[in-house]
N, C-alpha and C. Protein backbone atom coordinates (compact mmCIF):
# COMPACT_ATOMS: atom_id res chain seq x y z
N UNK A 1 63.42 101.13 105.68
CA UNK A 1 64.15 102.10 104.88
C UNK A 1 65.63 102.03 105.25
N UNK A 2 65.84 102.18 104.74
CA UNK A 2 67.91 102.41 104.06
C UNK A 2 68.68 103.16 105.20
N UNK A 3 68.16 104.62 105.15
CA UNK A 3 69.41 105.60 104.98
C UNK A 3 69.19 105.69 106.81
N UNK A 4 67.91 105.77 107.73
CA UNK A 4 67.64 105.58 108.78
C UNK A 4 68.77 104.63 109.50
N UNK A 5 68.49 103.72 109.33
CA UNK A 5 69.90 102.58 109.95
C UNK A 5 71.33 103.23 110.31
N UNK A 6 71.32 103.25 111.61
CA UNK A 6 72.15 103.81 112.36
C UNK A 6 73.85 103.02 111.69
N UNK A 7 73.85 102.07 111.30
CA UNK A 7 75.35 101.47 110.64
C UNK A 7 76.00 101.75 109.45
N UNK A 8 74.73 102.33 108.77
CA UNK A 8 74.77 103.17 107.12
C UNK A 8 74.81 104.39 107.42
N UNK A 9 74.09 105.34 108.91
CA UNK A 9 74.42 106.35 108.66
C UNK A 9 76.25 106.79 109.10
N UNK A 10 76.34 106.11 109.81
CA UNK A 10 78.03 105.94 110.28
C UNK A 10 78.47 105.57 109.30
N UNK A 11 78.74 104.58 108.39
CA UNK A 11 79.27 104.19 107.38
C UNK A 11 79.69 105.61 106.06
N UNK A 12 78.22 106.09 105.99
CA UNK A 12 77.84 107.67 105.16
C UNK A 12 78.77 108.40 105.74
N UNK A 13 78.93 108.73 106.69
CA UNK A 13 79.67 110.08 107.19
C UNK A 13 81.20 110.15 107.73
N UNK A 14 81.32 108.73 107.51
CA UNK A 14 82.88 108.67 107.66
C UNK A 14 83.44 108.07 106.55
N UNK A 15 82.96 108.15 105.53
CA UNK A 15 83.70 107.76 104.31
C UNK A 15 83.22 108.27 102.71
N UNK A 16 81.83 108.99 103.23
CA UNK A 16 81.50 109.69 102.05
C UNK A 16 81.52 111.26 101.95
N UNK A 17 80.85 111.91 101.03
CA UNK A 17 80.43 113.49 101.30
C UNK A 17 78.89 113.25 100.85
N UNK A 18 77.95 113.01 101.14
CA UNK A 18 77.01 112.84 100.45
C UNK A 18 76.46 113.93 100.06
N UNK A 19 75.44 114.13 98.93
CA UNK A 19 75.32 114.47 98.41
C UNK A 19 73.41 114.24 97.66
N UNK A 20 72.45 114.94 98.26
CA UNK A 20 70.91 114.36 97.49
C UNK A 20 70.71 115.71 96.86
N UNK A 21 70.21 115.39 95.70
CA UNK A 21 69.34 115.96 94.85
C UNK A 21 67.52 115.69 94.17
N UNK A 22 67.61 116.47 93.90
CA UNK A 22 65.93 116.34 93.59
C UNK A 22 65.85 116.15 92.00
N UNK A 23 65.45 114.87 91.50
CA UNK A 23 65.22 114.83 90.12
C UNK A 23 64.30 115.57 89.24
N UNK A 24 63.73 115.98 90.37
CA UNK A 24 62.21 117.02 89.64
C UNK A 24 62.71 118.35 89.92
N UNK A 25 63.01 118.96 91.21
CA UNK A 25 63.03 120.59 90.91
C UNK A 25 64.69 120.90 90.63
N UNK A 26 66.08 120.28 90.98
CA UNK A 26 67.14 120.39 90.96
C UNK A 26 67.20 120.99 89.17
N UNK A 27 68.16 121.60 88.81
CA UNK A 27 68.24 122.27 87.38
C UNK A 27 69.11 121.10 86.49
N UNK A 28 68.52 120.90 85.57
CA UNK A 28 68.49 120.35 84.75
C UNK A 28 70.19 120.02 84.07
N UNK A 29 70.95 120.75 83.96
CA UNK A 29 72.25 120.84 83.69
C UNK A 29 72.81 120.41 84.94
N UNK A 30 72.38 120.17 86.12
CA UNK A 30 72.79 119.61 87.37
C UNK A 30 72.97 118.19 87.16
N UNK A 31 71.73 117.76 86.86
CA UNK A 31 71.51 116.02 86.55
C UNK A 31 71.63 115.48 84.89
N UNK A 32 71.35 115.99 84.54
CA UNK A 32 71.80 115.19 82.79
C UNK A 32 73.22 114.49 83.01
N UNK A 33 74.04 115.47 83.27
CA UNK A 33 75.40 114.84 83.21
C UNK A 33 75.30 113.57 84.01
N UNK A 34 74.99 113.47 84.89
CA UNK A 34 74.80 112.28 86.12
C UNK A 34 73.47 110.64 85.22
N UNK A 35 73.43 111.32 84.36
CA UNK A 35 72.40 109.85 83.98
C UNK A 35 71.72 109.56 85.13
N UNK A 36 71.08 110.45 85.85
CA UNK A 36 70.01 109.60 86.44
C UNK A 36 68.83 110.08 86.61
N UNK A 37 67.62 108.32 85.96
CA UNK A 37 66.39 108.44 85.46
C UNK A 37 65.60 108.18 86.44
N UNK A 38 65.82 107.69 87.98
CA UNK A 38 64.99 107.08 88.55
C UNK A 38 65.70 107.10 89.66
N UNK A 39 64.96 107.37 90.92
CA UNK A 39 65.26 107.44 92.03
C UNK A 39 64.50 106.67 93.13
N UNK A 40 65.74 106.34 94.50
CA UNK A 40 67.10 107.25 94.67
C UNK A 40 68.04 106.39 94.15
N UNK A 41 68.93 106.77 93.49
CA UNK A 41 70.21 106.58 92.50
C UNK A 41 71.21 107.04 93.28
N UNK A 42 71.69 106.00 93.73
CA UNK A 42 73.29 106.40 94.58
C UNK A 42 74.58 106.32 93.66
N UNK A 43 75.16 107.24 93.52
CA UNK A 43 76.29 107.46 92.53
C UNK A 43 77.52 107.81 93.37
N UNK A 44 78.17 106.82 92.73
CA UNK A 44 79.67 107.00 93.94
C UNK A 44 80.83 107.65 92.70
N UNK A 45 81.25 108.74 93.48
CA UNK A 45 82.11 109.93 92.29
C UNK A 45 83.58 110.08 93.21
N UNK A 46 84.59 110.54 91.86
CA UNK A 46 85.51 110.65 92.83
C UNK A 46 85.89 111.97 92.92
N UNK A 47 86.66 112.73 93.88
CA UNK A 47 86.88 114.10 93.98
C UNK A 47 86.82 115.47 93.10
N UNK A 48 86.73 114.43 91.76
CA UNK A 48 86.46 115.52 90.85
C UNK A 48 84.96 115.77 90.36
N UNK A 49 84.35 114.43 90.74
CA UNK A 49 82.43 114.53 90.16
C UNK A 49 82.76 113.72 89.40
N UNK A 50 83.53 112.68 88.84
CA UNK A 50 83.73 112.15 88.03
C UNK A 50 82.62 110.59 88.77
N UNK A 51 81.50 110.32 88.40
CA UNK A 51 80.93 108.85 88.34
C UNK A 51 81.94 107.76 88.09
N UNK A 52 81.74 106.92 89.06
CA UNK A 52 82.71 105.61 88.55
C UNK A 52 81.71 104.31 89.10
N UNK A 53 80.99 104.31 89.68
CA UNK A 53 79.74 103.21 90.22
C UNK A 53 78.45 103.69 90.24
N UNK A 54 77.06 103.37 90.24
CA UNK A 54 75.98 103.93 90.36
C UNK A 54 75.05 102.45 90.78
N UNK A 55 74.39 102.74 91.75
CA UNK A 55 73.27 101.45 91.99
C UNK A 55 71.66 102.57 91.91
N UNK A 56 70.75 102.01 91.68
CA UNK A 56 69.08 102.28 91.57
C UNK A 56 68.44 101.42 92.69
N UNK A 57 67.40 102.03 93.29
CA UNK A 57 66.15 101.81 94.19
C UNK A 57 67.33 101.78 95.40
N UNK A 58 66.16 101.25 96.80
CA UNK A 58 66.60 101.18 98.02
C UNK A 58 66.73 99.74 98.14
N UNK A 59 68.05 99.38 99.07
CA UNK A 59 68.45 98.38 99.30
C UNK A 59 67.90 97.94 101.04
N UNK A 60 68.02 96.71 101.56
CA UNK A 60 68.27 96.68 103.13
C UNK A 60 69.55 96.91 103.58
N UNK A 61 69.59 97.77 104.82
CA UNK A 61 70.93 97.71 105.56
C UNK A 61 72.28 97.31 105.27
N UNK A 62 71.99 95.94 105.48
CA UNK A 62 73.04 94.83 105.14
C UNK A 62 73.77 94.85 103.43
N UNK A 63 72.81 94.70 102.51
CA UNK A 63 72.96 95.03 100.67
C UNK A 63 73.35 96.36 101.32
N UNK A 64 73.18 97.40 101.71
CA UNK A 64 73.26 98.85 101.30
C UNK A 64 74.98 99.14 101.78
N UNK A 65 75.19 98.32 102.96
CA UNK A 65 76.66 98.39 103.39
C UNK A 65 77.65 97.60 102.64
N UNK A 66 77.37 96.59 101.64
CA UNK A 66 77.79 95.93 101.00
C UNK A 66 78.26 97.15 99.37
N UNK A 67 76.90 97.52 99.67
CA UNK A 67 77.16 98.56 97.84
C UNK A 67 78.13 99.78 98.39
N UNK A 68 78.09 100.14 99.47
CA UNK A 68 79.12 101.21 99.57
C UNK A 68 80.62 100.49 99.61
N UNK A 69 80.60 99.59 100.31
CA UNK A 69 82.17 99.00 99.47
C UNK A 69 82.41 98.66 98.41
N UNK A 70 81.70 98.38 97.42
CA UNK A 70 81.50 98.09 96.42
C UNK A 70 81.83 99.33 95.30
N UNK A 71 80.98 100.20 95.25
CA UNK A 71 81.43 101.78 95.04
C UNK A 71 82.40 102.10 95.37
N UNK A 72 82.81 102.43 96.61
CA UNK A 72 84.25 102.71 97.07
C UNK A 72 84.99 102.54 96.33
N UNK A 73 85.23 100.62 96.22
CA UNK A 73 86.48 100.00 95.73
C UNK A 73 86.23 100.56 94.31
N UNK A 74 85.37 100.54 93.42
CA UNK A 74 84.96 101.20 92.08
C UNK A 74 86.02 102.55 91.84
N UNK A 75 86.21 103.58 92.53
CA UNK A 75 86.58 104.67 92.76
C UNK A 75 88.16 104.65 93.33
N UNK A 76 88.33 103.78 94.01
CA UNK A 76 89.46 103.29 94.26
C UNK A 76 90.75 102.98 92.87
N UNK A 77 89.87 102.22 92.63
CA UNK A 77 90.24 101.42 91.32
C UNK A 77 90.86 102.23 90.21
N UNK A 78 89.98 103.42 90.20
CA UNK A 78 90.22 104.41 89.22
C UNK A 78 91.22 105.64 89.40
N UNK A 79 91.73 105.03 90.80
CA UNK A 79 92.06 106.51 91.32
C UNK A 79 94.21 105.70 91.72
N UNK A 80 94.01 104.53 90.88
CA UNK A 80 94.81 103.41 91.39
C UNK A 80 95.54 102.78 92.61
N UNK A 81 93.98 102.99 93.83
CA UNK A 81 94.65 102.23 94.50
C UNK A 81 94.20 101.32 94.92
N UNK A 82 94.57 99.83 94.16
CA UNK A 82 94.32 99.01 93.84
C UNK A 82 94.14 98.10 95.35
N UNK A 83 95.01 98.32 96.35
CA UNK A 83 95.24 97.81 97.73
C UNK A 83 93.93 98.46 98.58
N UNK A 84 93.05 99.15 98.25
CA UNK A 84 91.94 99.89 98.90
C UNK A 84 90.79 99.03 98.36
N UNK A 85 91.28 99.05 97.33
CA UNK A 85 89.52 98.05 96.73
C UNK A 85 89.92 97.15 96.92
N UNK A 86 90.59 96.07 96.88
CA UNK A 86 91.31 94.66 97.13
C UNK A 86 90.29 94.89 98.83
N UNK A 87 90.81 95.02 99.94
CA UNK A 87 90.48 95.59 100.94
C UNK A 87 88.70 95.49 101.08
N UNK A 88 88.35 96.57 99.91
CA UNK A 88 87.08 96.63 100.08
C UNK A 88 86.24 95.47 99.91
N UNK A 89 86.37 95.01 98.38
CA UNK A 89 85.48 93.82 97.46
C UNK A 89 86.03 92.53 98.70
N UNK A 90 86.89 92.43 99.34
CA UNK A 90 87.26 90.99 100.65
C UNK A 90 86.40 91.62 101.55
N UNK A 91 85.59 92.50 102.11
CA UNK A 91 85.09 92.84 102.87
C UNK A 91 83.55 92.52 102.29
N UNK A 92 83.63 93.07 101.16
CA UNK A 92 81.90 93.22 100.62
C UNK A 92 81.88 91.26 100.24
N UNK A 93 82.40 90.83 99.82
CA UNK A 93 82.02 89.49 99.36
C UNK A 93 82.06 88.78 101.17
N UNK A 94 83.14 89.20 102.32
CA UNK A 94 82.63 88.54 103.17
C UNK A 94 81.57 88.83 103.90
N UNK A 95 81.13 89.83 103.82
CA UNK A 95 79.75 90.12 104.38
C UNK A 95 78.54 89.70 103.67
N UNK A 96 78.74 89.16 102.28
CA UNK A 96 77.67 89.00 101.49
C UNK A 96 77.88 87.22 100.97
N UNK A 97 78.47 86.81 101.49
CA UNK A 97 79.07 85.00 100.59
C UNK A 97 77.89 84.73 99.83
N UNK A 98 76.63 84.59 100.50
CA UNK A 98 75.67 84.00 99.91
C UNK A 98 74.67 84.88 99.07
N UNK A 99 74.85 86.45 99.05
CA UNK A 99 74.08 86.97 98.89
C UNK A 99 74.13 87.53 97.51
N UNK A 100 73.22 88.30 97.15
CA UNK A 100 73.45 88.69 95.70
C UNK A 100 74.13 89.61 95.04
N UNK A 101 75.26 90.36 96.02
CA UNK A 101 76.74 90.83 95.61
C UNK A 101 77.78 90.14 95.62
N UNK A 102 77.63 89.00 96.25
CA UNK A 102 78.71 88.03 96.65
C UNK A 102 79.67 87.94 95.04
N UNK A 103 79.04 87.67 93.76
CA UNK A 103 79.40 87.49 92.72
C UNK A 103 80.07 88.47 91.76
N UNK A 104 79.63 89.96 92.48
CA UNK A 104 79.89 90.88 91.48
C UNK A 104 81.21 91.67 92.43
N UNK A 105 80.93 91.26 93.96
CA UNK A 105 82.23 91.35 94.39
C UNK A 105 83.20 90.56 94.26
N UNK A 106 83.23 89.20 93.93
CA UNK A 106 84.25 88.59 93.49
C UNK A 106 85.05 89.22 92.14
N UNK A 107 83.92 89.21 91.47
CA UNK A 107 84.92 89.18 89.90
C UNK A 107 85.45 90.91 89.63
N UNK A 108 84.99 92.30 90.65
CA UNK A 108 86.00 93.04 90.67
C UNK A 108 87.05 92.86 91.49
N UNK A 109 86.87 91.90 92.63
CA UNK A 109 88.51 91.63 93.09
C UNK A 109 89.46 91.07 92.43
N UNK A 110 88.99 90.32 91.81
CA UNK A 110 89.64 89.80 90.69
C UNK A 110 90.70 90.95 89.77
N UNK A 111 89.70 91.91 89.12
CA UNK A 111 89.99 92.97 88.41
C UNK A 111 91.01 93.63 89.27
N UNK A 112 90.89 94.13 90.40
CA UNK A 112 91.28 94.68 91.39
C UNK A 112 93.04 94.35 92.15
N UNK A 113 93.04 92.76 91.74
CA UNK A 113 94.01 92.00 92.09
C UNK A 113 94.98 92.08 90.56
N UNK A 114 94.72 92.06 89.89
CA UNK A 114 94.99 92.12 88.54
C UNK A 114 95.74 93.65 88.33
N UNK A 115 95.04 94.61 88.74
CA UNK A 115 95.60 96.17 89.18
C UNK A 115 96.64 96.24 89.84
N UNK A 116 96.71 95.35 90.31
CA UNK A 116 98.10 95.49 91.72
C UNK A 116 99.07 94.88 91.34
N UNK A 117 98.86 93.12 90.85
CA UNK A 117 99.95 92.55 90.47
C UNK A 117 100.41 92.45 89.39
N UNK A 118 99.47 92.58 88.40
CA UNK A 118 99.46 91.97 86.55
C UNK A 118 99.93 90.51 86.59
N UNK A 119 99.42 90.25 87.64
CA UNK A 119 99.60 88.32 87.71
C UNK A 119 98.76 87.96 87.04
N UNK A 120 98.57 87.29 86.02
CA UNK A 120 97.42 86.55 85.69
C UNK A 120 97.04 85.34 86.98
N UNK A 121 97.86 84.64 87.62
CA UNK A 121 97.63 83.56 88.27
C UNK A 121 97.03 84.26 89.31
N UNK A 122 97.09 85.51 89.54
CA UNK A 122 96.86 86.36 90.91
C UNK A 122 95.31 86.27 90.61
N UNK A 123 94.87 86.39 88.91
CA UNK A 123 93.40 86.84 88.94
C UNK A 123 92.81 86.03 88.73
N UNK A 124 93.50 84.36 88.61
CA UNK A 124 92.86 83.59 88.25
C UNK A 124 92.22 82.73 89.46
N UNK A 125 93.33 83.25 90.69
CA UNK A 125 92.57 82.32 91.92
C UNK A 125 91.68 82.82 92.11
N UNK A 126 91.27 84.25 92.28
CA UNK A 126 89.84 84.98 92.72
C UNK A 126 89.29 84.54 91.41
N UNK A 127 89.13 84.88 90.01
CA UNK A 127 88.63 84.10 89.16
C UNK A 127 87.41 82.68 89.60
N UNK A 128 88.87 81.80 90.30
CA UNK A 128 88.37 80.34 90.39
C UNK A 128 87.51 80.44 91.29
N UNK A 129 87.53 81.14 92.47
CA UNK A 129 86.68 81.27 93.35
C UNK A 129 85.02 81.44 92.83
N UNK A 130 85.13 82.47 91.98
CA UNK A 130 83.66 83.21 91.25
C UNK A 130 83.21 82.12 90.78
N UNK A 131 83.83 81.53 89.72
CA UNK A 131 83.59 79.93 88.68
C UNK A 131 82.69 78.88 89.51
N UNK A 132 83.90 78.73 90.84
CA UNK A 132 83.06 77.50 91.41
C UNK A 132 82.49 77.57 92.56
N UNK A 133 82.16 78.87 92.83
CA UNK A 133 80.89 79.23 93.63
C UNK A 133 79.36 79.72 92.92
N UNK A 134 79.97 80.47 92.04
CA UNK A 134 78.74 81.06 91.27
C UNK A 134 78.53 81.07 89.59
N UNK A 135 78.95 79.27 89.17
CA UNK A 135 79.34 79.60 87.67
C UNK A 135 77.99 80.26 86.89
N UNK A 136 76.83 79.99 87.58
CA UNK A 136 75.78 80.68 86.36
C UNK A 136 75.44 82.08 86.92
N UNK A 137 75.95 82.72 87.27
CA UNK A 137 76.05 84.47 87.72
C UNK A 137 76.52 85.05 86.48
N UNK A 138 76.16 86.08 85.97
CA UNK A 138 76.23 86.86 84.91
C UNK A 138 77.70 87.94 85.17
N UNK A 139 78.21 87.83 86.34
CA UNK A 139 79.56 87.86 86.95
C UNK A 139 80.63 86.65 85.99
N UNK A 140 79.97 85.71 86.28
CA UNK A 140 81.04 84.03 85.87
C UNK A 140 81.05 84.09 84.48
N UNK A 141 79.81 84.45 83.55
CA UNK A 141 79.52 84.93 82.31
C UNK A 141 80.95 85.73 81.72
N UNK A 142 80.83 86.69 82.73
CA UNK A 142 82.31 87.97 81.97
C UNK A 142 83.45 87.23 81.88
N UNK A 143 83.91 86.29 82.47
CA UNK A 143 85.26 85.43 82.80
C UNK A 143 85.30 84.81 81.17
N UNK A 144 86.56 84.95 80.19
CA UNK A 144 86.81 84.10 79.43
C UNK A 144 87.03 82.89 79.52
């Protein structure tokens, strides 16, 4: 299990507010707004309740520390600071190179890098990276 792991629970409490609810007895006008059908549904919000990332089921350790940077930088992003998720998604893709965020953290750094500079060439090196590490990822797909 997930949330047990002493590196996620440190991770949780110094960078989140968490937050569980009960999909069955919690009131109904609580969760509608939140879209969520299936649990546990980790939803990363920013100071206002505003959703900006959401992952479904339980991950291992390792994936689970990966999706909280991942989220983060999500929230980051929105909140424009573009140098926080940059930060994050270089962290989550190096902890994950081979793994099955590796791809979806690339191509928001990309996005992320793109936030900061409006370089196109800026988004095209992280771009190139995604392409010719992971061209058949549904990540490499989104790239025009």
């Amino acid at each position: 299990m997930t949330h047990p792991d002493p590196r996620v629970i440190e991770a949780i409490q110094a960078r989140f507010i968490p937050l569980q609810l009960d999909l069955f007895a919690d009131p109904r006008e609580v969760l509608r707004p939140l879209n969520v059908i299936w649990t546990p549904t980790i939803l990363f919000a920013d100071r206002r309740g505003t959703v900006h990332y959401q992952s479904v089921d339980f991950l291992p350790p390792e994936l689970y520390l990966t999706l909280l940077d991942i989220g983060e930088a999500h929230v980051a992003m929105h909140w424009s600071r573009a140098d926080v998720a940059i930060a994050l998604l270089q962290r989550a893709y190096e902890r994950d190179t081979e793994g099955p965020f590796a791809a979806e953290a690339l191509y928001w750094w990309g996005v992320a890098t793109y936030l900061k500079t409006r370089s196109n060439a800026e988004l095209d090196r992280v771009r190139r990276i995604l392409l010719d590490r992971f061209p058949r990822s549904i990540w490499a797909a989104r790239v025009p």
